[in-house]
PDB file of N, CA and C in Angstrom:
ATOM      1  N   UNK A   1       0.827  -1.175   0.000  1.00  0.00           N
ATOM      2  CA  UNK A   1       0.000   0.000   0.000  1.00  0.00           C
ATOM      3  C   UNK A   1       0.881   1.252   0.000  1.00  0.00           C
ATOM      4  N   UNK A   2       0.376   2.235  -1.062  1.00  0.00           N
ATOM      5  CA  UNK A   2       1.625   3.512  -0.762  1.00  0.00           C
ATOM      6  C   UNK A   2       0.673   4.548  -0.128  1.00  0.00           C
ATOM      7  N   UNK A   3       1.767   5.091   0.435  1.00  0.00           N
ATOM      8  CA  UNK A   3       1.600   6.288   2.021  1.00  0.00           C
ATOM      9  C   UNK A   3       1.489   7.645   0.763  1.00  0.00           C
ATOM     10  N   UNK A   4       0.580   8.500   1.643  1.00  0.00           N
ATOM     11  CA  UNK A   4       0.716   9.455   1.524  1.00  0.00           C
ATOM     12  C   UNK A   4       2.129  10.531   1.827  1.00  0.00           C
ATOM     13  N   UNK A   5       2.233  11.624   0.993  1.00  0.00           N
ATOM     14  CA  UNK A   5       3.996  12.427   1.194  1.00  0.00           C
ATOM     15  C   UNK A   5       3.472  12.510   3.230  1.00  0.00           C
ATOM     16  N   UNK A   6       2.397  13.010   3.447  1.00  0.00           N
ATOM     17  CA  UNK A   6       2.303  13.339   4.802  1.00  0.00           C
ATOM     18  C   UNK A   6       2.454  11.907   5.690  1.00  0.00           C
ATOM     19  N   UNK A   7       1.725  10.680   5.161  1.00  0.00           N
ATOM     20  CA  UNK A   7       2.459   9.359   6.336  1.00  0.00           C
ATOM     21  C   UNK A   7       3.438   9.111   6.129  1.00  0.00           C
ATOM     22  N   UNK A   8       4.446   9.501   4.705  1.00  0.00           N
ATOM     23  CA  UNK A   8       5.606   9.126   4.558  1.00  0.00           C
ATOM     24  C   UNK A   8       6.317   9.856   5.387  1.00  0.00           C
ATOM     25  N   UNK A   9       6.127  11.102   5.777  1.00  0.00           N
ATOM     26  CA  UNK A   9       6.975  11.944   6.567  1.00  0.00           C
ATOM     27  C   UNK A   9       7.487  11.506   7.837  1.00  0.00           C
ATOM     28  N   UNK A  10       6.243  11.192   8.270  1.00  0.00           N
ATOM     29  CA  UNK A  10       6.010  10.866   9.673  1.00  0.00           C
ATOM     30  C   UNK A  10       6.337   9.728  10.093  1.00  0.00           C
ATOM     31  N   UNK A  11       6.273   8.661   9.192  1.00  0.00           N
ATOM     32  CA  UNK A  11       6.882   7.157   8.926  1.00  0.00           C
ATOM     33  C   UNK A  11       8.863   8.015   9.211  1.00  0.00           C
ATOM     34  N   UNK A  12       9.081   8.466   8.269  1.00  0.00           N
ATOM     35  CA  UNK A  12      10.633   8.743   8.523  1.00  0.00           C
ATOM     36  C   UNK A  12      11.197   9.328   9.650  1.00  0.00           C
ATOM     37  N   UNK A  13      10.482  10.302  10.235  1.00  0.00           N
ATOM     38  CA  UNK A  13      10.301  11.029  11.110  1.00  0.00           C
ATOM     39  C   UNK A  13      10.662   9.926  12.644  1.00  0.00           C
ATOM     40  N   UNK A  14       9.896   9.265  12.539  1.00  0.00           N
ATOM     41  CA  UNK A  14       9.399   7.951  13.376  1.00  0.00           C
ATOM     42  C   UNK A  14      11.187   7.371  13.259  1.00  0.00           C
ATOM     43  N   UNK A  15      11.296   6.555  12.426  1.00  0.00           N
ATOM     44  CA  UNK A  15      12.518   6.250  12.019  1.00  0.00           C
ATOM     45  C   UNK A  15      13.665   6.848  12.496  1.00  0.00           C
ATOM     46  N   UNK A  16      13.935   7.942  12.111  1.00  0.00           N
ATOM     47  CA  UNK A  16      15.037   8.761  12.722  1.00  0.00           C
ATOM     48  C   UNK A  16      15.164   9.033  14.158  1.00  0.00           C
ATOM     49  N   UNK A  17      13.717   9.338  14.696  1.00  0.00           N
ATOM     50  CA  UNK A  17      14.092   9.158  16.537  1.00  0.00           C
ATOM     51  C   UNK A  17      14.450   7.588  16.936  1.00  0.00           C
ATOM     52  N   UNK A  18      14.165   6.794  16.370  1.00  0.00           N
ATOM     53  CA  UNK A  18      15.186   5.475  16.971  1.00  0.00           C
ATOM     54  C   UNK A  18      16.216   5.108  16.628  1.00  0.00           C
ATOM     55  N   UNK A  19      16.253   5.390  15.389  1.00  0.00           N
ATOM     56  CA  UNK A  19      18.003   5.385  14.862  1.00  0.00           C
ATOM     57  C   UNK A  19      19.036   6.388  14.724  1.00  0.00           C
ATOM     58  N   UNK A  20      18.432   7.980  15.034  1.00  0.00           N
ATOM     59  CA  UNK A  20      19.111   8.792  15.539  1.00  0.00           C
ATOM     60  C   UNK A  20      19.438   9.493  14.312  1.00  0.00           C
ATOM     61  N   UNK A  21      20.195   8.452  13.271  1.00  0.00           N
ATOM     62  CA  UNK A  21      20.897   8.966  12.289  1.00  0.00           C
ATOM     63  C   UNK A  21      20.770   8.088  11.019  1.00  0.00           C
ATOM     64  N   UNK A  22      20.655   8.139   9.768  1.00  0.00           N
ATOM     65  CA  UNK A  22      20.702   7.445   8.046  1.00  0.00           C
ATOM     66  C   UNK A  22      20.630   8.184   7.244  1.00  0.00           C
ATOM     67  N   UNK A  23      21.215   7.589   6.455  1.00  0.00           N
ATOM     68  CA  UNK A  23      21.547   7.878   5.180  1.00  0.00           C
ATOM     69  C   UNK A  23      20.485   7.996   4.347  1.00  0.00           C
ATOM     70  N   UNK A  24      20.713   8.932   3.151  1.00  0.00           N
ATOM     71  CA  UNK A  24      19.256   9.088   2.038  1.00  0.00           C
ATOM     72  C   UNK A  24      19.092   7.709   1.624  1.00  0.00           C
ATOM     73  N   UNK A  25      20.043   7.505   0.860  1.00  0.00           N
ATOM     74  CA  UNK A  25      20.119   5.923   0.526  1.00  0.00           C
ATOM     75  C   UNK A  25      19.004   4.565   1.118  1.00  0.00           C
ATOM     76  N   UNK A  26      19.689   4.865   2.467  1.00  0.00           N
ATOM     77  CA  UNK A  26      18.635   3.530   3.390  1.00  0.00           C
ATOM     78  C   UNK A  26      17.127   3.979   3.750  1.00  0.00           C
ATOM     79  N   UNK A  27      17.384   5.451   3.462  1.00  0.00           N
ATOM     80  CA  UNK A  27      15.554   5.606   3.842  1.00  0.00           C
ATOM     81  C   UNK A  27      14.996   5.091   2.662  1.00  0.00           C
ATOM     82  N   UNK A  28      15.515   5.807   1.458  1.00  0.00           N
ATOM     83  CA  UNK A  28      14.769   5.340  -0.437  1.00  0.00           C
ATOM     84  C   UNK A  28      14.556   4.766  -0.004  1.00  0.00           C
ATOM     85  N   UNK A  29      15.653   3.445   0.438  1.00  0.00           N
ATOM     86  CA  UNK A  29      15.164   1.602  -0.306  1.00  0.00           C
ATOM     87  C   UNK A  29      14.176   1.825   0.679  1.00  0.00           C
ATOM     88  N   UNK A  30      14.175   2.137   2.092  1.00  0.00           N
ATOM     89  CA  UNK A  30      13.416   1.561   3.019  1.00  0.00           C
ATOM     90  C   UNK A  30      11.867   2.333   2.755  1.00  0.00           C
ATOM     91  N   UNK A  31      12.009   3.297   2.227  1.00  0.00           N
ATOM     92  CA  UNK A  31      10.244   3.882   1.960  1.00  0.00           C
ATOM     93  C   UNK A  31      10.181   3.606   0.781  1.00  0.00           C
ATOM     94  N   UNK A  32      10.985   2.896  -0.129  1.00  0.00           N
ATOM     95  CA  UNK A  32      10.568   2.861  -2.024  1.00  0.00           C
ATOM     96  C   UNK A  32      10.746   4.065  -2.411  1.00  0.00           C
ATOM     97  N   UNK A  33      11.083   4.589  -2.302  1.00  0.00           N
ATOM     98  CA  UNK A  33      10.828   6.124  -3.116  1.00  0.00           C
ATOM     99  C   UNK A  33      12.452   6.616  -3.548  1.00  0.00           C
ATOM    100  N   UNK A  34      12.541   7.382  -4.536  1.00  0.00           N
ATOM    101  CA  UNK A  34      13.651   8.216  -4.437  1.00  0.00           C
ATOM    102  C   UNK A  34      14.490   8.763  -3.392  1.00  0.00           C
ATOM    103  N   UNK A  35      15.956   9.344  -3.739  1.00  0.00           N
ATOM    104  CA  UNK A  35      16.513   9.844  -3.164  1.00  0.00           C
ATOM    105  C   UNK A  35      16.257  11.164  -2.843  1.00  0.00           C
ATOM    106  N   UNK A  36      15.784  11.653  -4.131  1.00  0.00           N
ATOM    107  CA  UNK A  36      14.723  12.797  -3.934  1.00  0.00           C
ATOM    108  C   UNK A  36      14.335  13.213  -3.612  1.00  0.00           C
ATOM    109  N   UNK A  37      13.088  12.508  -3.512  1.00  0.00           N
ATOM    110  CA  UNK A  37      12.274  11.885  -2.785  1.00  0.00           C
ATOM    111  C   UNK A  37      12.376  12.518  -1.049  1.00  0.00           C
ATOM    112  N   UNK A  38      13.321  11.666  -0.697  1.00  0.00           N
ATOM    113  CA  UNK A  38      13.677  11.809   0.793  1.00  0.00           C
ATOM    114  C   UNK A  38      14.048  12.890   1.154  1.00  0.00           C
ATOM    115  N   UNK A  39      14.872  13.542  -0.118  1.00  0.00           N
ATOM    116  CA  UNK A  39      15.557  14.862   0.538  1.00  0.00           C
ATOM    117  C   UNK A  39      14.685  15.971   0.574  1.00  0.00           C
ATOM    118  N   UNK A  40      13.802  15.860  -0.087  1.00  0.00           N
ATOM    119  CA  UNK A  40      12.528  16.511  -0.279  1.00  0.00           C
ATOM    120  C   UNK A  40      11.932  16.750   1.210  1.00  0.00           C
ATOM    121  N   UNK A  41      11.547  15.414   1.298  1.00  0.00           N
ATOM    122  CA  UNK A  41      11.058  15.041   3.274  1.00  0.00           C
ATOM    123  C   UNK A  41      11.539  15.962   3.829  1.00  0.00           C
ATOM    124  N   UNK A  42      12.794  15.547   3.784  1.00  0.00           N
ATOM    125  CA  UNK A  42      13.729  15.883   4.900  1.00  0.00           C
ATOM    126  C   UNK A  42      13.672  17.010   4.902  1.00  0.00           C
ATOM    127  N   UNK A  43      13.580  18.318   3.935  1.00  0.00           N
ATOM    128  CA  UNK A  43      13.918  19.878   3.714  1.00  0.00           C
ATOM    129  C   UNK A  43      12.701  20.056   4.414  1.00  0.00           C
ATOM    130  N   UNK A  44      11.286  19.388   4.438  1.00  0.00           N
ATOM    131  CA  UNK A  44       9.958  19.362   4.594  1.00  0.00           C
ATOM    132  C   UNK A  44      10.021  19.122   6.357  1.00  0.00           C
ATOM    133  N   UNK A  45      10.691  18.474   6.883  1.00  0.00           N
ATOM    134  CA  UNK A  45      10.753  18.145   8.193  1.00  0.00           C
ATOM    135  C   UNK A  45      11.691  18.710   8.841  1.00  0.00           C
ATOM    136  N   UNK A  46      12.397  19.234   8.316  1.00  0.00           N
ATOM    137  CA  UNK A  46      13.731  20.355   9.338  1.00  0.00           C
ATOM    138  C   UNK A  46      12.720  21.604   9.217  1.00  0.00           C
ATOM    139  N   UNK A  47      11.493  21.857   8.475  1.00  0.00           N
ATOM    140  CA  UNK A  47      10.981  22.966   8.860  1.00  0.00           C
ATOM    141  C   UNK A  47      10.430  23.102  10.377  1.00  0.00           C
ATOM    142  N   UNK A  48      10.009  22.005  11.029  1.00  0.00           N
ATOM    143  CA  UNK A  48       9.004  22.053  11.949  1.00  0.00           C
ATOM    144  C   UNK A  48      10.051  20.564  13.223  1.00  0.00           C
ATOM    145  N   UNK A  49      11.121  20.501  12.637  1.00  0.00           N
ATOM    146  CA  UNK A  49      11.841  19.379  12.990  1.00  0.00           C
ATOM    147  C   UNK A  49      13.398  19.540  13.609  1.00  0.00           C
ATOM    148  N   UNK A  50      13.907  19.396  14.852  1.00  0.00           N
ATOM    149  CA  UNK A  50      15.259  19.220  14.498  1.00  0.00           C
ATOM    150  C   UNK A  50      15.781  18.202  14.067  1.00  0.00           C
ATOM    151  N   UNK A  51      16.469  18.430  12.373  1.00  0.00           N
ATOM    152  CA  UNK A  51      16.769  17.904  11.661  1.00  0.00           C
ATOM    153  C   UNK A  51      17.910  18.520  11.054  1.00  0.00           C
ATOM    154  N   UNK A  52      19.220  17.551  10.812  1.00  0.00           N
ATOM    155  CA  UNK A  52      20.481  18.413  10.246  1.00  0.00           C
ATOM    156  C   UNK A  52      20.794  17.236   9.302  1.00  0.00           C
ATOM    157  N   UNK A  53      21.430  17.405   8.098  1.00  0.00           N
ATOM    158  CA  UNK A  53      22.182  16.819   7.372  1.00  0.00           C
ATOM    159  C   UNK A  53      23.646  17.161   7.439  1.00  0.00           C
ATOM    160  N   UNK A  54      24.080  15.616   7.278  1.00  0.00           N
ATOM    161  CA  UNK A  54      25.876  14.908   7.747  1.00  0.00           C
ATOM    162  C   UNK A  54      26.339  15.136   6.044  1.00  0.00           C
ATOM    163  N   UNK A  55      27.224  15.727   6.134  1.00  0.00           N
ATOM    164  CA  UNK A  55      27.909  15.473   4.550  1.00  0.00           C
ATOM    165  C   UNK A  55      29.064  14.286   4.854  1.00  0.00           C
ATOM    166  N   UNK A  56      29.869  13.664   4.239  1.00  0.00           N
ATOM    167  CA  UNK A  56      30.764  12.698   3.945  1.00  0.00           C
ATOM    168  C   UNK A  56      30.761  11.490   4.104  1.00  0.00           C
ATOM    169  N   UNK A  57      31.840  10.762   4.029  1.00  0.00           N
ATOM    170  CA  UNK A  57      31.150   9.118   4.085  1.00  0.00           C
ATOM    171  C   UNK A  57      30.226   8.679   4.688  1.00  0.00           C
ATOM    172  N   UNK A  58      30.090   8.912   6.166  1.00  0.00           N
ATOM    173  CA  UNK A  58      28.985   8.593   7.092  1.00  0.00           C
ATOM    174  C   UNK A  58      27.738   9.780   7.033  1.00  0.00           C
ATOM    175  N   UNK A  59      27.572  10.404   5.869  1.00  0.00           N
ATOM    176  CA  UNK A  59      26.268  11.414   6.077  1.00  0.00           C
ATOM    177  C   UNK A  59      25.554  11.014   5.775  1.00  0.00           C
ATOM    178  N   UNK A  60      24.184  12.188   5.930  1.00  0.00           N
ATOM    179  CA  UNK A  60      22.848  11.475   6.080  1.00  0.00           C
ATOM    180  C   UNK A  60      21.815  12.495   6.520  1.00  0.00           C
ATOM    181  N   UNK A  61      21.057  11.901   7.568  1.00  0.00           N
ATOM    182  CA  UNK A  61      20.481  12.773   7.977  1.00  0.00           C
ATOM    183  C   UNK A  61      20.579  12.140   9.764  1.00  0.00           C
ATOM    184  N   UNK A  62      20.356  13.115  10.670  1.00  0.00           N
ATOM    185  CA  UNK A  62      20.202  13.232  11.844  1.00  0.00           C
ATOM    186  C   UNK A  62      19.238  13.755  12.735  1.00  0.00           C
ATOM    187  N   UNK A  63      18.939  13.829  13.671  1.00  0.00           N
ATOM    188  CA  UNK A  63      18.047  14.125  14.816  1.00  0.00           C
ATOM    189  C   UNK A  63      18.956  14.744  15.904  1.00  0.00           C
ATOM    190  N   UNK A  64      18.445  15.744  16.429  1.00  0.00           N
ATOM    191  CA  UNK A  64      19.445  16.492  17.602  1.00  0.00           C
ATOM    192  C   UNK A  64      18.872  15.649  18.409  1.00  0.00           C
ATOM    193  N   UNK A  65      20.006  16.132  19.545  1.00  0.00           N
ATOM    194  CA  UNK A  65      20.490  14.782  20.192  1.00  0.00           C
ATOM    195  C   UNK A  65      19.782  14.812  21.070  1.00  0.00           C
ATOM    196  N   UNK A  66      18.959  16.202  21.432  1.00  0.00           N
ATOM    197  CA  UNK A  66      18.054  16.150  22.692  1.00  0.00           C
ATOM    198  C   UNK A  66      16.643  16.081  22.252  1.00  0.00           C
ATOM    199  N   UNK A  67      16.556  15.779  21.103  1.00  0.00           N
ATOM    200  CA  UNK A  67      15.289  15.926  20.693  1.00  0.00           C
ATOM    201  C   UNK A  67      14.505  14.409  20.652  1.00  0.00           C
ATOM    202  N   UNK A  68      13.114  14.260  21.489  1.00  0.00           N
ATOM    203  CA  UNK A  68      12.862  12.666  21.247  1.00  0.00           C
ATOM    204  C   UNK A  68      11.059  12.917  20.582  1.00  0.00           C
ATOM    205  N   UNK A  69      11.137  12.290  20.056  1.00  0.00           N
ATOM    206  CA  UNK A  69       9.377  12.292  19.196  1.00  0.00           C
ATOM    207  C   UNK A  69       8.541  12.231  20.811  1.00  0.00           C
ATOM    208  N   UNK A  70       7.265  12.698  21.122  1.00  0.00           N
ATOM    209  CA  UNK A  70       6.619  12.563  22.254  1.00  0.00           C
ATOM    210  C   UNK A  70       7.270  12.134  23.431  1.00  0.00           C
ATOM    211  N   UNK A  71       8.519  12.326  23.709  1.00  0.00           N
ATOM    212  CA  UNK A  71       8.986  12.246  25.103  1.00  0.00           C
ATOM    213  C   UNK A  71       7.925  12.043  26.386  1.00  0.00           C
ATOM    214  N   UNK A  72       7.278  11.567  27.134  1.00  0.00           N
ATOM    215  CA  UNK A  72       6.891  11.989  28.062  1.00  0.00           C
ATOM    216  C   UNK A  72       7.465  12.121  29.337  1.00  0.00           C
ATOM    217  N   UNK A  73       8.909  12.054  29.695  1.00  0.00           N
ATOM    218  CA  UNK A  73       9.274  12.085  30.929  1.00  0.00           C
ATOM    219  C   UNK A  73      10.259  13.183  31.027  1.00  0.00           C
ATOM    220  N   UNK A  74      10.780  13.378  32.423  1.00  0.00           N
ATOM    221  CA  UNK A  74      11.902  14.726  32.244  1.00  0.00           C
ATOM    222  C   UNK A  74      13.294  14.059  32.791  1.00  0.00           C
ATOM    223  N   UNK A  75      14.049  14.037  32.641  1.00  0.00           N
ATOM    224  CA  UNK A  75      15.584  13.841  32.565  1.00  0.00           C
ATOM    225  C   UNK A  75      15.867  14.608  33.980  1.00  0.00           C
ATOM    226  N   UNK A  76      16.560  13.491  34.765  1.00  0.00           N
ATOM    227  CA  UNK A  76      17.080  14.431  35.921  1.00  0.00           C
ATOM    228  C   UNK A  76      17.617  15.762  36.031  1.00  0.00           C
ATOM    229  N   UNK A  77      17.827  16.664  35.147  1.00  0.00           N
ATOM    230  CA  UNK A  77      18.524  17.866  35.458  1.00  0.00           C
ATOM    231  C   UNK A  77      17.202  18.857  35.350  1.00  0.00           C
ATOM    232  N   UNK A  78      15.920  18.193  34.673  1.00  0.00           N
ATOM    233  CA  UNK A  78      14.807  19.249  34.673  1.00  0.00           C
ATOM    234  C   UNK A  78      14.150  18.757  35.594  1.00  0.00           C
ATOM    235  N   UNK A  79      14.511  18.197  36.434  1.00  0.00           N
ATOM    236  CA  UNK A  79      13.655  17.636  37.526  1.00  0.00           C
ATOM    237  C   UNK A  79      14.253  18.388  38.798  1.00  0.00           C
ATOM    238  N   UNK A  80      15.465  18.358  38.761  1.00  0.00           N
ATOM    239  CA  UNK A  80      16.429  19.361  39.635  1.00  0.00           C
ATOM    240  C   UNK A  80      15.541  20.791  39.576  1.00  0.00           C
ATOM    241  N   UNK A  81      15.829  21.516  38.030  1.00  0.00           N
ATOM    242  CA  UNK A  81      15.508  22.677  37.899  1.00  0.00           C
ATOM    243  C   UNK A  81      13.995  22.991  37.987  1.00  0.00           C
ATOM    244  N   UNK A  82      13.060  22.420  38.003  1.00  0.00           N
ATOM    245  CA  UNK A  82      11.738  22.507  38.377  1.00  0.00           C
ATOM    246  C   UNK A  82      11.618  22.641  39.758  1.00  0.00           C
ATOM    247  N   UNK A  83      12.282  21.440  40.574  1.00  0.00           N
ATOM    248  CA  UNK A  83      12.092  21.245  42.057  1.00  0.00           C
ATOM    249  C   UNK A  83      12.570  22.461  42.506  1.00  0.00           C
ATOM    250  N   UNK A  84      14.288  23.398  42.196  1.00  0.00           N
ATOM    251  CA  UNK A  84      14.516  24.729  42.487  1.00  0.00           C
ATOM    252  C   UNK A  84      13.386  25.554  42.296  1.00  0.00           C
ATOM    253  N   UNK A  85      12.380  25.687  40.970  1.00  0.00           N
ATOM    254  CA  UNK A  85      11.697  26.368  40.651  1.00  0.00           C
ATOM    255  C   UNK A  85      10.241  26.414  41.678  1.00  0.00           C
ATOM    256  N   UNK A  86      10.165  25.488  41.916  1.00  0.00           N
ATOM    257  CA  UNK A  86       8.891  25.087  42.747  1.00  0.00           C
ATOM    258  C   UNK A  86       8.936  25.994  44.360  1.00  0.00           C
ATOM    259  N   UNK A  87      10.666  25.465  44.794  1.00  0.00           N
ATOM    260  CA  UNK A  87      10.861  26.413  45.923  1.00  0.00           C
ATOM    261  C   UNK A  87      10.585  28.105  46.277  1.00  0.00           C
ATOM    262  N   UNK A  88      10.586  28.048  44.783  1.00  0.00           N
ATOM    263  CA  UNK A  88      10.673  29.896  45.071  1.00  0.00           C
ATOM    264  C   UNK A  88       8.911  30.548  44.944  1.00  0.00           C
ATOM    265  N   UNK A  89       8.048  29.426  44.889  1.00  0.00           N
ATOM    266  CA  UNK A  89       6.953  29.838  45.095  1.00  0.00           C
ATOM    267  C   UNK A  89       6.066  29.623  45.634  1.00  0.00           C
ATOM    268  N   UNK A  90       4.660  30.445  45.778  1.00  0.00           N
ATOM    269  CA  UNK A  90       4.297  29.866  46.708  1.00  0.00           C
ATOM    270  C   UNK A  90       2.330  29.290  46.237  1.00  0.00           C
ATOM    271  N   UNK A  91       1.879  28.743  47.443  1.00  0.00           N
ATOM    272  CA  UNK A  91       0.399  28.418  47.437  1.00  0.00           C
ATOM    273  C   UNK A  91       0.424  27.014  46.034  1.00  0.00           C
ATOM    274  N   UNK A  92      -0.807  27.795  45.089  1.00  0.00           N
ATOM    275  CA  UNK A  92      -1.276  26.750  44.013  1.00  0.00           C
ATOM    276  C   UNK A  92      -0.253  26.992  43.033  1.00  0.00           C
ATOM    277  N   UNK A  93       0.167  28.040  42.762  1.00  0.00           N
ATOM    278  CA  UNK A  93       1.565  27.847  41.787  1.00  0.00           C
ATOM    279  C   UNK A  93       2.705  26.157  41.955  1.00  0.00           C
ATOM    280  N   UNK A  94       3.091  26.636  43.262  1.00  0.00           N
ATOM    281  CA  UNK A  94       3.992  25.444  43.664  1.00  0.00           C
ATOM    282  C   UNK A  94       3.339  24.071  43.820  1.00  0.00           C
ATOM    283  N   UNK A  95       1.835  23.820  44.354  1.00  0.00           N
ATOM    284  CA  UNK A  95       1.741  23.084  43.948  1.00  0.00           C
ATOM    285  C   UNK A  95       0.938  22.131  42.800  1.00  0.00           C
ATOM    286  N   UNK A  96       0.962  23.132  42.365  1.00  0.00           N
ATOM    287  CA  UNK A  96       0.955  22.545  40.751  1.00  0.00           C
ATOM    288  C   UNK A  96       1.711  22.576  40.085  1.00  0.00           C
ATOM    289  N   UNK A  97       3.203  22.796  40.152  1.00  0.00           N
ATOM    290  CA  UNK A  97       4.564  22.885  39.508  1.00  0.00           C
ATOM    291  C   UNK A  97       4.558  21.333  40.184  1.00  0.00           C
ATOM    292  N   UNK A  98       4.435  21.203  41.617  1.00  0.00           N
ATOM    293  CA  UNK A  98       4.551  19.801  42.264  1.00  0.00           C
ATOM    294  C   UNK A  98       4.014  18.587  41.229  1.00  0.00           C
ATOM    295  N   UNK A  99       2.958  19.035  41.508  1.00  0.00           N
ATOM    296  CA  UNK A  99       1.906  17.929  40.517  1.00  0.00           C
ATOM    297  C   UNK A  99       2.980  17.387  39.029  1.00  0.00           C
ATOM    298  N   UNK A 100       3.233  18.607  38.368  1.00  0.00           N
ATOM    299  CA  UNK A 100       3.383  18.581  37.293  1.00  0.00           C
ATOM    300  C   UNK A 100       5.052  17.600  37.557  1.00  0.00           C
ATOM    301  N   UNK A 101       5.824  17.981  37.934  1.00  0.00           N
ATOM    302  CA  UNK A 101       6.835  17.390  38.386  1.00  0.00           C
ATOM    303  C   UNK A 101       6.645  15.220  38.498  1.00  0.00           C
ATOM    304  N   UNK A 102       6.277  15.599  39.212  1.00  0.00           N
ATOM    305  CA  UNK A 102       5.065  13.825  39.985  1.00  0.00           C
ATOM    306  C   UNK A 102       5.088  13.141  38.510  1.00  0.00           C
ATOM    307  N   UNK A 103       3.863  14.276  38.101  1.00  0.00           N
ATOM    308  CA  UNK A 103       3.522  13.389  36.901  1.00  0.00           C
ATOM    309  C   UNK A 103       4.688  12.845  35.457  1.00  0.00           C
ATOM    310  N   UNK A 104       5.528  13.512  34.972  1.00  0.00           N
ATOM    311  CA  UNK A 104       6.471  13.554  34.407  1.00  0.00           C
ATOM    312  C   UNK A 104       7.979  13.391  34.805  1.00  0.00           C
ATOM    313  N   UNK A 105       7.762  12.572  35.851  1.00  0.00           N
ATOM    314  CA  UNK A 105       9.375  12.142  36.318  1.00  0.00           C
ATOM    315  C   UNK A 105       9.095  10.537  36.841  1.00  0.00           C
ATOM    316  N   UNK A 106       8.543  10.533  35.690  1.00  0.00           N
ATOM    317  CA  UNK A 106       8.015   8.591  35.881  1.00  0.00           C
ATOM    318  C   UNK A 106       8.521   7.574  34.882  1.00  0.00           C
TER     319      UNK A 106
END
């Protein structure tokens, strides 16, 4: 069945947060489509995407390194900097910074 340019995107998109990093090459074969094709995507998804292209033997395309498709959790150092943040305030502010904390450090 062929994807629409918009599920194809998102199909690659998908792709690149688990493998971090590929080549035009392995996406073509892997979506059928051109090289083109992909680079097309790709110009299409660094709009709204962090997305960089690798030039030389090992290039390709990439995903910044802090960037994860729907993340839902926070990484100990924003868990630090929230909990500081939480201190400096007070009543329903703080605890709903609390809450929010709770919920996303799971």
């Amino acid at each position: 069945m062929d994807m629409t340019p918009w599920e194809r995107r998102q199909k690659i998109l998908e792709t690149l947060c688990l493998r971090r990093q590929d080549t035009y090459r392995n996406l073509s074969h892997e979506f059928n489509v051109s090289t083109g094709t992909i680079r097309r995507d790709i110009v299409v998804l660094t709009c709204s995407y962090p997305l960089e292209t690798v030039r030389g033997n090992h290039g390709g395309v990439r995903v910044a390194e802090w960037f994860h498709l729907d993340r839902r959790a926070l990484n100990s150092a924003e868990i630090t900097f929230l909990r500081r943040l939480a201190e400096s305030l007070d009543g329903s502010d703080r605890e709903m910074l609390n809450r929010i904390i709770t919920v996303f450090s799971h």
